[in-house]
PDB file of N, CA and C in Angstrom:
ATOM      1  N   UNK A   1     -17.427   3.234  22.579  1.00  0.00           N
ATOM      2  CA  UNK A   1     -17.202   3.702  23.932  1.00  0.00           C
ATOM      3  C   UNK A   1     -17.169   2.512  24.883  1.00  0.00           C
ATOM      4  N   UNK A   2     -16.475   2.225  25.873  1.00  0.00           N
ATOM      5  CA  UNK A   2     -16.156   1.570  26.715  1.00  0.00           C
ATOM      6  C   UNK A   2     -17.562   1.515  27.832  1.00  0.00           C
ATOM      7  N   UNK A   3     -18.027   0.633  28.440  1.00  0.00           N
ATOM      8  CA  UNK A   3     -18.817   0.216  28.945  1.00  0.00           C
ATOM      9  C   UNK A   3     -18.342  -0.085  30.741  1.00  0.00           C
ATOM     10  N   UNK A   4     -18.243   0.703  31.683  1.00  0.00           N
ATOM     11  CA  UNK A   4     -18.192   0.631  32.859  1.00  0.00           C
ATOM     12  C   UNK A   4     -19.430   0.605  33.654  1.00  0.00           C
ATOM     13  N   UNK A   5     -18.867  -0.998  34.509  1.00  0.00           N
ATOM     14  CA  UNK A   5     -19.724  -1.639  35.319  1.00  0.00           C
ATOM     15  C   UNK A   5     -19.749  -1.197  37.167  1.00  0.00           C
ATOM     16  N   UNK A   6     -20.185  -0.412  37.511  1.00  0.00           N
ATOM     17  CA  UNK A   6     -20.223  -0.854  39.288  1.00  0.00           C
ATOM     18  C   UNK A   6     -21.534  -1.333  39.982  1.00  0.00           C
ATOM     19  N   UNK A   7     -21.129  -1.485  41.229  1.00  0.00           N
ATOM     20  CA  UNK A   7     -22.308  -2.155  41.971  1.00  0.00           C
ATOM     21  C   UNK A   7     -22.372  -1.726  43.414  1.00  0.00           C
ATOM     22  N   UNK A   8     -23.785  -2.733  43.500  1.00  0.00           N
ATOM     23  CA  UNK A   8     -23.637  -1.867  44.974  1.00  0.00           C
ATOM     24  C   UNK A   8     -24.931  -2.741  45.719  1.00  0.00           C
ATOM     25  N   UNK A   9     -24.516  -3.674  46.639  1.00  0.00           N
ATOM     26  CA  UNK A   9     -25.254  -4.463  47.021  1.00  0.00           C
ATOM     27  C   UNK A   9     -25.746  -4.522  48.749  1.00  0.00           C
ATOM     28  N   UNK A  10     -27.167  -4.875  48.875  1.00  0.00           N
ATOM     29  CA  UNK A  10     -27.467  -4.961  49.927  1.00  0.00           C
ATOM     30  C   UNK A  10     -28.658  -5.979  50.323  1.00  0.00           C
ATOM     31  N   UNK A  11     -29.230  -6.529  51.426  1.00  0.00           N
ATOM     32  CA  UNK A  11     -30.250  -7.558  50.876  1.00  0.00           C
ATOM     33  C   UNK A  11     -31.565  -7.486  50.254  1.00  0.00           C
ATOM     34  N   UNK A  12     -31.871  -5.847  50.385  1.00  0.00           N
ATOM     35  CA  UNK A  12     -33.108  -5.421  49.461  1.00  0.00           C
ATOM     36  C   UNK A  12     -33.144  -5.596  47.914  1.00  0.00           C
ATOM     37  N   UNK A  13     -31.840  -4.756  47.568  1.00  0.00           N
ATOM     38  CA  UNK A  13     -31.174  -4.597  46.268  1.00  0.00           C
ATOM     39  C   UNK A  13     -29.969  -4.286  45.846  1.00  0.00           C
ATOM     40  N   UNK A  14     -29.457  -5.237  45.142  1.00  0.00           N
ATOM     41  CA  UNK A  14     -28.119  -5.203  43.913  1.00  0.00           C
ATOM     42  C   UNK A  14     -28.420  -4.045  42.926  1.00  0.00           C
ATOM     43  N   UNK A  15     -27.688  -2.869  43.432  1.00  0.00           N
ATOM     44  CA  UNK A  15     -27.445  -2.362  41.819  1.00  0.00           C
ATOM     45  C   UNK A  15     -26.665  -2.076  40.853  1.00  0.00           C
ATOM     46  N   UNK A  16     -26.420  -1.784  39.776  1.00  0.00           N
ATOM     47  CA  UNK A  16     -25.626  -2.359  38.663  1.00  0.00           C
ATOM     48  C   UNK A  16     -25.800  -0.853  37.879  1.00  0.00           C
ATOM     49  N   UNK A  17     -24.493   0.443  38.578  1.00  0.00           N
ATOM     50  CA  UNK A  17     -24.921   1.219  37.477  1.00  0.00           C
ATOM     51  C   UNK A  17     -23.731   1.046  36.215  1.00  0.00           C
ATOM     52  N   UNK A  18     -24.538   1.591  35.180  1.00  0.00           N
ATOM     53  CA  UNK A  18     -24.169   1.284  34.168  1.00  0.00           C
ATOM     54  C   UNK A  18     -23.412   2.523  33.299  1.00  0.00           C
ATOM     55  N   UNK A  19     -22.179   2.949  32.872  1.00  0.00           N
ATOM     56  CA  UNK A  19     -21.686   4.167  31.911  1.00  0.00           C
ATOM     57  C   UNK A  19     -21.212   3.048  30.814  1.00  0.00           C
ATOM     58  N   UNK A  20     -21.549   3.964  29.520  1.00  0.00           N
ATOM     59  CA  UNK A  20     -20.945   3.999  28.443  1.00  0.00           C
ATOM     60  C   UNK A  20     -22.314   3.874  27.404  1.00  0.00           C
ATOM     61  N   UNK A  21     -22.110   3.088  26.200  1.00  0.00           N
ATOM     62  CA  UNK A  21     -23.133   2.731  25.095  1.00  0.00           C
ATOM     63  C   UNK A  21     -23.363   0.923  25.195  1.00  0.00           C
ATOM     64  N   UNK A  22     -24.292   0.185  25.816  1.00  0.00           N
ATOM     65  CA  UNK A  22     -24.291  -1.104  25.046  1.00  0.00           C
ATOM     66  C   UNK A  22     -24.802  -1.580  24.139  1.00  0.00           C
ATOM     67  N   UNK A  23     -23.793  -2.310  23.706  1.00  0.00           N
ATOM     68  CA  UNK A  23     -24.198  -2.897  21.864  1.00  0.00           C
ATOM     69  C   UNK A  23     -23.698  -4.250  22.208  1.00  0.00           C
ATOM     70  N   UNK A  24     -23.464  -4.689  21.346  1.00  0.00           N
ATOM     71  CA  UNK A  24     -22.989  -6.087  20.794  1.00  0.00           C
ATOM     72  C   UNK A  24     -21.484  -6.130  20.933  1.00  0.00           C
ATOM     73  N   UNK A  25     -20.446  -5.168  20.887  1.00  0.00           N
ATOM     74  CA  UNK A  25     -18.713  -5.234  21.124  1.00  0.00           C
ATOM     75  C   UNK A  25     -18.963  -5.405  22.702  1.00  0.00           C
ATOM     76  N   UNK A  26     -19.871  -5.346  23.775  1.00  0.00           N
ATOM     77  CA  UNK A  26     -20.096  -4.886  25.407  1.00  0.00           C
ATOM     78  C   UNK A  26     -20.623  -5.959  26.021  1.00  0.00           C
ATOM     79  N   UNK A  27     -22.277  -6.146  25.418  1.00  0.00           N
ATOM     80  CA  UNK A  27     -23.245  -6.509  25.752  1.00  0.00           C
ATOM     81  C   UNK A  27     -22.657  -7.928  26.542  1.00  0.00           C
ATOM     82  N   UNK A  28     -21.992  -8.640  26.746  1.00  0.00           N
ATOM     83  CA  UNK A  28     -21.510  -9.805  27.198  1.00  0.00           C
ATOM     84  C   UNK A  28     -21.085  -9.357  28.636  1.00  0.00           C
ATOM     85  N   UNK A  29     -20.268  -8.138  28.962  1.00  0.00           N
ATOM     86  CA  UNK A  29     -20.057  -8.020  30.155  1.00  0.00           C
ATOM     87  C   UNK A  29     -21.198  -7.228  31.305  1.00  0.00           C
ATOM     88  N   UNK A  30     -21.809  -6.738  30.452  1.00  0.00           N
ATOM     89  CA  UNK A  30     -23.681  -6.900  31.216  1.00  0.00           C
ATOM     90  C   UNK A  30     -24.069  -7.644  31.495  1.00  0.00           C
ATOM     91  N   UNK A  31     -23.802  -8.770  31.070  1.00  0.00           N
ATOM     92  CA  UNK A  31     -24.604 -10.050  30.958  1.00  0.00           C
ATOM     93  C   UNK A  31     -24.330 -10.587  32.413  1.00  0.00           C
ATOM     94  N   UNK A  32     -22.706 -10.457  32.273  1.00  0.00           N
ATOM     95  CA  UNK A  32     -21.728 -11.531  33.000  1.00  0.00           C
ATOM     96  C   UNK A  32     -22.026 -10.476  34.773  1.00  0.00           C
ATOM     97  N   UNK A  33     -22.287  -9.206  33.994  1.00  0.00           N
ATOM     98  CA  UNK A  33     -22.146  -8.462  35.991  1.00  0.00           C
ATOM     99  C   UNK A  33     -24.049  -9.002  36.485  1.00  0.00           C
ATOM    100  N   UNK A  34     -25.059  -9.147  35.617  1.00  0.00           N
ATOM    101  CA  UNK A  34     -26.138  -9.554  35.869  1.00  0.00           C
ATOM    102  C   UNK A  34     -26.292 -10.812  36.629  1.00  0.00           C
ATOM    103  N   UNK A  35     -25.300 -11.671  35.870  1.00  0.00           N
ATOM    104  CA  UNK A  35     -25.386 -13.141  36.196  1.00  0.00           C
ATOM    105  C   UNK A  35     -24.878 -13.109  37.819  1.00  0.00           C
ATOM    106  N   UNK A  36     -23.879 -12.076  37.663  1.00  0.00           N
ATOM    107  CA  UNK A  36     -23.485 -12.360  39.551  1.00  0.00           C
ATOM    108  C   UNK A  36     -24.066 -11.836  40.394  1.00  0.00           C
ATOM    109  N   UNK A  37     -25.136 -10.737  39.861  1.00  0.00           N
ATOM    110  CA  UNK A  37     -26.144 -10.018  40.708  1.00  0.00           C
ATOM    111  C   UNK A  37     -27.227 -11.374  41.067  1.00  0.00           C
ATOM    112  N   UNK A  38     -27.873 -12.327  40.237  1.00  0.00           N
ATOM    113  CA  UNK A  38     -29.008 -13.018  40.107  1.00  0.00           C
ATOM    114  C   UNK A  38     -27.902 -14.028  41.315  1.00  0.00           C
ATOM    115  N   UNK A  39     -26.653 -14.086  41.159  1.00  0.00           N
ATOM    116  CA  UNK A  39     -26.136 -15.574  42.566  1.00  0.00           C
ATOM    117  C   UNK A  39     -26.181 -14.633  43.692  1.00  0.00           C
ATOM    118  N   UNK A  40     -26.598 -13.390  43.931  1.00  0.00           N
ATOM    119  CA  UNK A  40     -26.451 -12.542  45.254  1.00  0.00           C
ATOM    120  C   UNK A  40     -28.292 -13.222  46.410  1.00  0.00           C
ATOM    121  N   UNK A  41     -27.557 -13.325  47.444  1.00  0.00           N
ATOM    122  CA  UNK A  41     -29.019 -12.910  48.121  1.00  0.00           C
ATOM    123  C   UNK A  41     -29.460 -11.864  48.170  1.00  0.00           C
ATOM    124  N   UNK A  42     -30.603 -10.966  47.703  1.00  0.00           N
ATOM    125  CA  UNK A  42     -30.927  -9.774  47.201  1.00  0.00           C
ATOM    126  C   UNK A  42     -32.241 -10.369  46.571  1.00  0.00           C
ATOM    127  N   UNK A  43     -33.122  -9.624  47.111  1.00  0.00           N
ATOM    128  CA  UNK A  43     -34.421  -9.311  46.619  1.00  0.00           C
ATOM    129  C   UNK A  43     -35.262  -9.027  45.138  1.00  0.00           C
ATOM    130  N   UNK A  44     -34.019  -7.571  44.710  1.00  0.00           N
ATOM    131  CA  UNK A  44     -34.172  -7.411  43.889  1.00  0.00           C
ATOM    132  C   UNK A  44     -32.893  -6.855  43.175  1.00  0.00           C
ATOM    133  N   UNK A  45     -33.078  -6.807  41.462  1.00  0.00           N
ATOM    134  CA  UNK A  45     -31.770  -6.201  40.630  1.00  0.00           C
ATOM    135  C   UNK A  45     -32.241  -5.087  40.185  1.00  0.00           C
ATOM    136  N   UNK A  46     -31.386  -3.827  39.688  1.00  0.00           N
ATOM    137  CA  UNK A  46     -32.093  -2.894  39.745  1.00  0.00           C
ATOM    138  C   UNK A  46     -30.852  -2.413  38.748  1.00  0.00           C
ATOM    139  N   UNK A  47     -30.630  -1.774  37.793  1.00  0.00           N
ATOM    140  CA  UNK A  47     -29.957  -1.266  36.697  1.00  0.00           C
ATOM    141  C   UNK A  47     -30.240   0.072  36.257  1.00  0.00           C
ATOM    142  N   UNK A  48     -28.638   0.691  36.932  1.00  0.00           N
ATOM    143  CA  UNK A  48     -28.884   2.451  36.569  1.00  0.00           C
ATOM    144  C   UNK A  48     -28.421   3.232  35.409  1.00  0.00           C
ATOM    145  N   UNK A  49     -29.416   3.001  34.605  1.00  0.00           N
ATOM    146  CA  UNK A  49     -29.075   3.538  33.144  1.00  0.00           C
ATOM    147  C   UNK A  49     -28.886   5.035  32.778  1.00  0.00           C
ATOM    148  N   UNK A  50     -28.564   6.184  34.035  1.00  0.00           N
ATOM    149  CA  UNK A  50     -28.358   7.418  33.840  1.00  0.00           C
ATOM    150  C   UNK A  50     -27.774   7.443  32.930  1.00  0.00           C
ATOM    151  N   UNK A  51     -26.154   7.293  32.877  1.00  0.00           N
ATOM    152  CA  UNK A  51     -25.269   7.318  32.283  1.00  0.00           C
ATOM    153  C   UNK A  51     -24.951   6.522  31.189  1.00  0.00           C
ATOM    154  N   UNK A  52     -26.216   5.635  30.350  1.00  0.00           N
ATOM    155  CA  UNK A  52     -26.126   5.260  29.247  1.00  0.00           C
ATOM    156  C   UNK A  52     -26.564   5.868  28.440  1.00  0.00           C
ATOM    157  N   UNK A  53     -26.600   6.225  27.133  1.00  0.00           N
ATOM    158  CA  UNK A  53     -27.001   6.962  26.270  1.00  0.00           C
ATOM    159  C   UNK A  53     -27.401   6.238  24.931  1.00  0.00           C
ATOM    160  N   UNK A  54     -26.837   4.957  24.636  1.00  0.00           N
ATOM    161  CA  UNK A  54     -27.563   4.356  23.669  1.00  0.00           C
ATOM    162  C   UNK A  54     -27.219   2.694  23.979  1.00  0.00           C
ATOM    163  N   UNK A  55     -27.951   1.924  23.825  1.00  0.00           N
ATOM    164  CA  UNK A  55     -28.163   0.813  23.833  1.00  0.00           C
ATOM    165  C   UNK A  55     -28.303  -0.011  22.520  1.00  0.00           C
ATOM    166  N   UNK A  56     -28.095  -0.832  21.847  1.00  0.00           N
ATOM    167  CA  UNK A  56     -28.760  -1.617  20.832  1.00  0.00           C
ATOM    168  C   UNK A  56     -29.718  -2.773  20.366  1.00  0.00           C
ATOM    169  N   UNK A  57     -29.941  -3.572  19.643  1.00  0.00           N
ATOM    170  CA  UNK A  57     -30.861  -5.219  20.109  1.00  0.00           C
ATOM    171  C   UNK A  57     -30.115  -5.705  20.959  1.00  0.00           C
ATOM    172  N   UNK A  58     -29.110  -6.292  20.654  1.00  0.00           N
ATOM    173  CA  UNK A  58     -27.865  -6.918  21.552  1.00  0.00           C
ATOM    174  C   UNK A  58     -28.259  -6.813  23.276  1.00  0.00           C
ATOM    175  N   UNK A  59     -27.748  -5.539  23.229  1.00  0.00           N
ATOM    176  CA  UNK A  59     -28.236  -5.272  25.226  1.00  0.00           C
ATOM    177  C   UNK A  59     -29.899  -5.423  25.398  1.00  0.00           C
ATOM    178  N   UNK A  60     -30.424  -4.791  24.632  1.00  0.00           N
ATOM    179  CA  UNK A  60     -32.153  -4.906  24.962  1.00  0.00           C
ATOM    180  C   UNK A  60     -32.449  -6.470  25.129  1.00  0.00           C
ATOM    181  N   UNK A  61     -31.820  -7.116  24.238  1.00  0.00           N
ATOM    182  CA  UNK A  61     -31.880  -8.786  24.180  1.00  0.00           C
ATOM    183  C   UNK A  61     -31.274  -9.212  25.655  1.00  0.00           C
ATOM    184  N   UNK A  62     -30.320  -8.406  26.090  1.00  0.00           N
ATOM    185  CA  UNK A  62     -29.842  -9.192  27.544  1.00  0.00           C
ATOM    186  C   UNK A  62     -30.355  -8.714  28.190  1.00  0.00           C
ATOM    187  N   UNK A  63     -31.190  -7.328  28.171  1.00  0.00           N
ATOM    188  CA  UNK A  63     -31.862  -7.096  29.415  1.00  0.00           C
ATOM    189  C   UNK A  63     -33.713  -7.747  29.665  1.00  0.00           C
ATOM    190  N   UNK A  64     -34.187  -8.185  28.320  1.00  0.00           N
ATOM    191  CA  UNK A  64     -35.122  -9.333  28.433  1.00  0.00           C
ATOM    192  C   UNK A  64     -34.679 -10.491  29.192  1.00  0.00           C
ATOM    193  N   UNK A  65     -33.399 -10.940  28.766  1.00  0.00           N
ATOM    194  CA  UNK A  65     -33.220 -11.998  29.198  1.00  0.00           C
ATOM    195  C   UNK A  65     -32.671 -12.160  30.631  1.00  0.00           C
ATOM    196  N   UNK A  66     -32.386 -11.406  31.416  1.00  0.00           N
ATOM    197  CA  UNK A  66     -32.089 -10.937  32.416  1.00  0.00           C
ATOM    198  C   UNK A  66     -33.509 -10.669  33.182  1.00  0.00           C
ATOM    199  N   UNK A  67     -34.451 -10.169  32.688  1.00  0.00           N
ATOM    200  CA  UNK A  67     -35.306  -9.849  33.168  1.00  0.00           C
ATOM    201  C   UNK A  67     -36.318 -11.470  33.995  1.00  0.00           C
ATOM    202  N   UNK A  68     -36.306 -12.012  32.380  1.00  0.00           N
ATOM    203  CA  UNK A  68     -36.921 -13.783  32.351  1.00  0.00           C
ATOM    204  C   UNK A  68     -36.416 -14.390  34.071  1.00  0.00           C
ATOM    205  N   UNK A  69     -34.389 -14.049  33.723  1.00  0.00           N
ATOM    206  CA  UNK A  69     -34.411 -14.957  34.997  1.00  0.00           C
ATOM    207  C   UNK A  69     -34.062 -14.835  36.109  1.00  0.00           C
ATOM    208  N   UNK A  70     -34.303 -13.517  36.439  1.00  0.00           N
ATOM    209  CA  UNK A  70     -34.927 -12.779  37.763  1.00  0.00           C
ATOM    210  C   UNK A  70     -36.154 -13.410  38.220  1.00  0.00           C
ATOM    211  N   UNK A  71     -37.091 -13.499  37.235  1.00  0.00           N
ATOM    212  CA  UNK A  71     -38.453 -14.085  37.440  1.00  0.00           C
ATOM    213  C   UNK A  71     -38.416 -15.544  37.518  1.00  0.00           C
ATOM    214  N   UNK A  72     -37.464 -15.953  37.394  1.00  0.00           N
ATOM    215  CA  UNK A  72     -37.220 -17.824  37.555  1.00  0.00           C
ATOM    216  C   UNK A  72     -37.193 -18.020  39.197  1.00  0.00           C
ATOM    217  N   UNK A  73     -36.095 -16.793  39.249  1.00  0.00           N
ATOM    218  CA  UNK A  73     -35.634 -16.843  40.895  1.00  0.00           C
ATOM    219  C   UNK A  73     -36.794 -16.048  41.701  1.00  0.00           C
ATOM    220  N   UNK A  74     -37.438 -15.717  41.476  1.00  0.00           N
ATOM    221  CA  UNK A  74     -38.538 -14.613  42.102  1.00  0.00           C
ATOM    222  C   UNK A  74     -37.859 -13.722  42.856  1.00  0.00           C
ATOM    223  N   UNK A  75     -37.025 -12.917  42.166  1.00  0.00           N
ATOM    224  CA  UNK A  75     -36.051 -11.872  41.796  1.00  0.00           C
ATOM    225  C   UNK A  75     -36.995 -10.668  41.456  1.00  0.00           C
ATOM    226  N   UNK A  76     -37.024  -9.441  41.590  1.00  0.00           N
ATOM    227  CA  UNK A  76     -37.216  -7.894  41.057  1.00  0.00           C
ATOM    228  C   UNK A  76     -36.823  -7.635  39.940  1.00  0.00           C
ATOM    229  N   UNK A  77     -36.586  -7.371  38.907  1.00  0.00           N
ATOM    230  CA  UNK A  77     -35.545  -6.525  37.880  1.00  0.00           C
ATOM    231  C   UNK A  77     -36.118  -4.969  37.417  1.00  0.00           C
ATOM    232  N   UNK A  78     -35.265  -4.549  37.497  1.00  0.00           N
ATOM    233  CA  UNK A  78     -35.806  -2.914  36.602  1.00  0.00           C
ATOM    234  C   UNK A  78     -34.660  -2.339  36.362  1.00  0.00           C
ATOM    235  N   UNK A  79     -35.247  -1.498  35.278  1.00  0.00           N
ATOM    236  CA  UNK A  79     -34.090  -0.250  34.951  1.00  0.00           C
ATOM    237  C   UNK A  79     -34.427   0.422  35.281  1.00  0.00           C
ATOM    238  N   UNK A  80     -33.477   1.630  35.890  1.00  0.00           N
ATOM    239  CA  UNK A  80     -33.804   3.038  36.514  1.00  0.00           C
ATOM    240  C   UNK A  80     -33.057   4.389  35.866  1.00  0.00           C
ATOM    241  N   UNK A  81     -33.658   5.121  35.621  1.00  0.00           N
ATOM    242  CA  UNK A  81     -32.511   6.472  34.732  1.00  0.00           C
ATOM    243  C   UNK A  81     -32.696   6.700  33.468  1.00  0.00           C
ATOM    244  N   UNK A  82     -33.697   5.882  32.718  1.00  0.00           N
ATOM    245  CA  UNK A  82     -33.156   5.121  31.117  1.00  0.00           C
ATOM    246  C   UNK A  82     -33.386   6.640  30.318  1.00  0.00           C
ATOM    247  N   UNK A  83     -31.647   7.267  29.731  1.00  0.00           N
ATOM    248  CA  UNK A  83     -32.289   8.366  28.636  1.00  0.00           C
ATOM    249  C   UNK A  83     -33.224   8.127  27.922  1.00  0.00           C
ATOM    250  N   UNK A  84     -33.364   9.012  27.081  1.00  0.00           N
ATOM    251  CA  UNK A  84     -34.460   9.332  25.717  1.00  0.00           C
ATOM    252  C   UNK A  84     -34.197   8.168  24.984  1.00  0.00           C
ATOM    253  N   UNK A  85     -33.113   8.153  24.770  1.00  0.00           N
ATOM    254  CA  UNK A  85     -32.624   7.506  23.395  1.00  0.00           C
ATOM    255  C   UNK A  85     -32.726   5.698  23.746  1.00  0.00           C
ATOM    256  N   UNK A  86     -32.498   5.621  24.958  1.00  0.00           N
ATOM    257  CA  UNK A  86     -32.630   4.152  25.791  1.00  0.00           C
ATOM    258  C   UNK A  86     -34.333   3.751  25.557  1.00  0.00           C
ATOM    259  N   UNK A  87     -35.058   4.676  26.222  1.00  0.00           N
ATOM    260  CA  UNK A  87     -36.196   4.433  26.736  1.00  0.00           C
ATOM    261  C   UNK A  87     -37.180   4.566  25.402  1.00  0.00           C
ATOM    262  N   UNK A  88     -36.561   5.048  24.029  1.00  0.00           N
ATOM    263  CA  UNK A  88     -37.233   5.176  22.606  1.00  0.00           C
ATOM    264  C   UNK A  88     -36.829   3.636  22.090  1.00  0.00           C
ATOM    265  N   UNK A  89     -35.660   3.018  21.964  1.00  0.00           N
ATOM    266  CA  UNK A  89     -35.235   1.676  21.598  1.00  0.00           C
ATOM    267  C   UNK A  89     -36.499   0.591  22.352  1.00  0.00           C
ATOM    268  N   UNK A  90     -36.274   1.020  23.417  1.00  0.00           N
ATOM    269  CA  UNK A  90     -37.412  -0.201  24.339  1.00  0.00           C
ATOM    270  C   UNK A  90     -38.819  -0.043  24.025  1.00  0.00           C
ATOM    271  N   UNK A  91     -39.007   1.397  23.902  1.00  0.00           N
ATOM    272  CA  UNK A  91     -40.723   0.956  23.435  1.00  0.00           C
ATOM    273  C   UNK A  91     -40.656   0.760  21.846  1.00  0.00           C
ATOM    274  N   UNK A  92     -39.899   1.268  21.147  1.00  0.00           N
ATOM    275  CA  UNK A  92     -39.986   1.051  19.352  1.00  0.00           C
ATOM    276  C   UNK A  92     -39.651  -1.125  19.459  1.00  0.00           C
ATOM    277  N   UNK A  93     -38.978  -1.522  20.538  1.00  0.00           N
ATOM    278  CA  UNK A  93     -39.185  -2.689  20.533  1.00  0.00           C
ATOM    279  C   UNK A  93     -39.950  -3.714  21.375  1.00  0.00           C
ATOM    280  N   UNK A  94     -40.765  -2.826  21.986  1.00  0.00           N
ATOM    281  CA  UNK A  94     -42.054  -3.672  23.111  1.00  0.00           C
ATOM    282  C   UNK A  94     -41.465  -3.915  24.222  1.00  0.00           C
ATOM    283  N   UNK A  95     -40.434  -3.888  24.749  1.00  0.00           N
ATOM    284  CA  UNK A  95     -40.017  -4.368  25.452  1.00  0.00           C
ATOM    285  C   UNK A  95     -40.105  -3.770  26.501  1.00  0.00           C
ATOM    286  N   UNK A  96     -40.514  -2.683  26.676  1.00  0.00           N
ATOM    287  CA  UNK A  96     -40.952  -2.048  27.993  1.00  0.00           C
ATOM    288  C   UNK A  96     -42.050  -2.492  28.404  1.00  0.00           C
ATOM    289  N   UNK A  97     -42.950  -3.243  27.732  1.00  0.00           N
ATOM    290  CA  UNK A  97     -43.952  -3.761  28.543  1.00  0.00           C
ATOM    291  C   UNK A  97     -43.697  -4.994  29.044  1.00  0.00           C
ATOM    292  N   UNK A  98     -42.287  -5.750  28.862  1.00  0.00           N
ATOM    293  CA  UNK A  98     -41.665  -7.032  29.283  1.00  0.00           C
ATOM    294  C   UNK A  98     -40.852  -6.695  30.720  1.00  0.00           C
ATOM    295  N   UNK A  99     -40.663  -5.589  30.505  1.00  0.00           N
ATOM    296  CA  UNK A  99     -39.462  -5.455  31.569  1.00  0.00           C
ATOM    297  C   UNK A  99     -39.787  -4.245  32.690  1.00  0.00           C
ATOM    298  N   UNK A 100     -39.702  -3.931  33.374  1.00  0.00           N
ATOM    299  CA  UNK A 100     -39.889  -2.349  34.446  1.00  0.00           C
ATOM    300  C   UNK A 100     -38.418  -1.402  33.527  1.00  0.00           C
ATOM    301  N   UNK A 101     -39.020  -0.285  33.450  1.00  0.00           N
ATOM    302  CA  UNK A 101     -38.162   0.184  32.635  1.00  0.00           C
ATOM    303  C   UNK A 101     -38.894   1.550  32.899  1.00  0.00           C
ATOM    304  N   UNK A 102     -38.012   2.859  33.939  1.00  0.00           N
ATOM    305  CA  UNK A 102     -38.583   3.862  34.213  1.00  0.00           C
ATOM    306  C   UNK A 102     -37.469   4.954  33.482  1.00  0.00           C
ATOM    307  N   UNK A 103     -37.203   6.505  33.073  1.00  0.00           N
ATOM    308  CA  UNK A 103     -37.119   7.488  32.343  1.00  0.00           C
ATOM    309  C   UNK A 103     -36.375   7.908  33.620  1.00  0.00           C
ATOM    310  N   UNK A 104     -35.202   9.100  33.257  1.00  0.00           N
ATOM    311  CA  UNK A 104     -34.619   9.302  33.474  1.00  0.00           C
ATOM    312  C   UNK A 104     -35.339  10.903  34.051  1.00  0.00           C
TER     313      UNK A 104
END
């Protein structure tokens, strides 16, 4: 499934909602809409995972790493929306205690 990116920026918060599945064929253009959220003046990043439904290591790996360098910049990061199936990947891989990561 195809992976559609929008946004929506202001100086509190950039957000970045997210449709489709990310995996590893995607996960690069997450990366790349993150990277231009982190050059925004904006407070915080904020990622709306309603409309995702499955994720893989691949994206969980960019959204750690995304997370890291938010915190370089003393940046916000979170996910907001995250289905079942999102929000089961992140804790079966710890990573919800790395990242803000709230349920849909």
């Amino acid at each position: 499934m195809d992976l559609t990116i929008t946004t929506n920026a202001s100086p509190e918060r950039y957000t970045i909602g997210v449709t489709g599945e990310v995996d590893i064929s995607n996960a690069s253009k997450l990366r790349d809409a993150i990277d231009l959220a982190l050059e925004q003046p904006t407070e915080a990043i904020q990622l709306d995972f309603e409309h995702v439904a499955y994720i893989d290591s691949t994206g969980v790996g960019v959204l750690v790493g995304a997370a890291h360098h938010a915190a370089e910049r003393d940046r916000g990061f979170s996910v907001v929306n995250a289905q079942p199936g999102v929000m089961r990947v992140a804790q079966l891989l710890g990573v919800d205690a790395e990242i803000s990561i709230t349920a849909l």
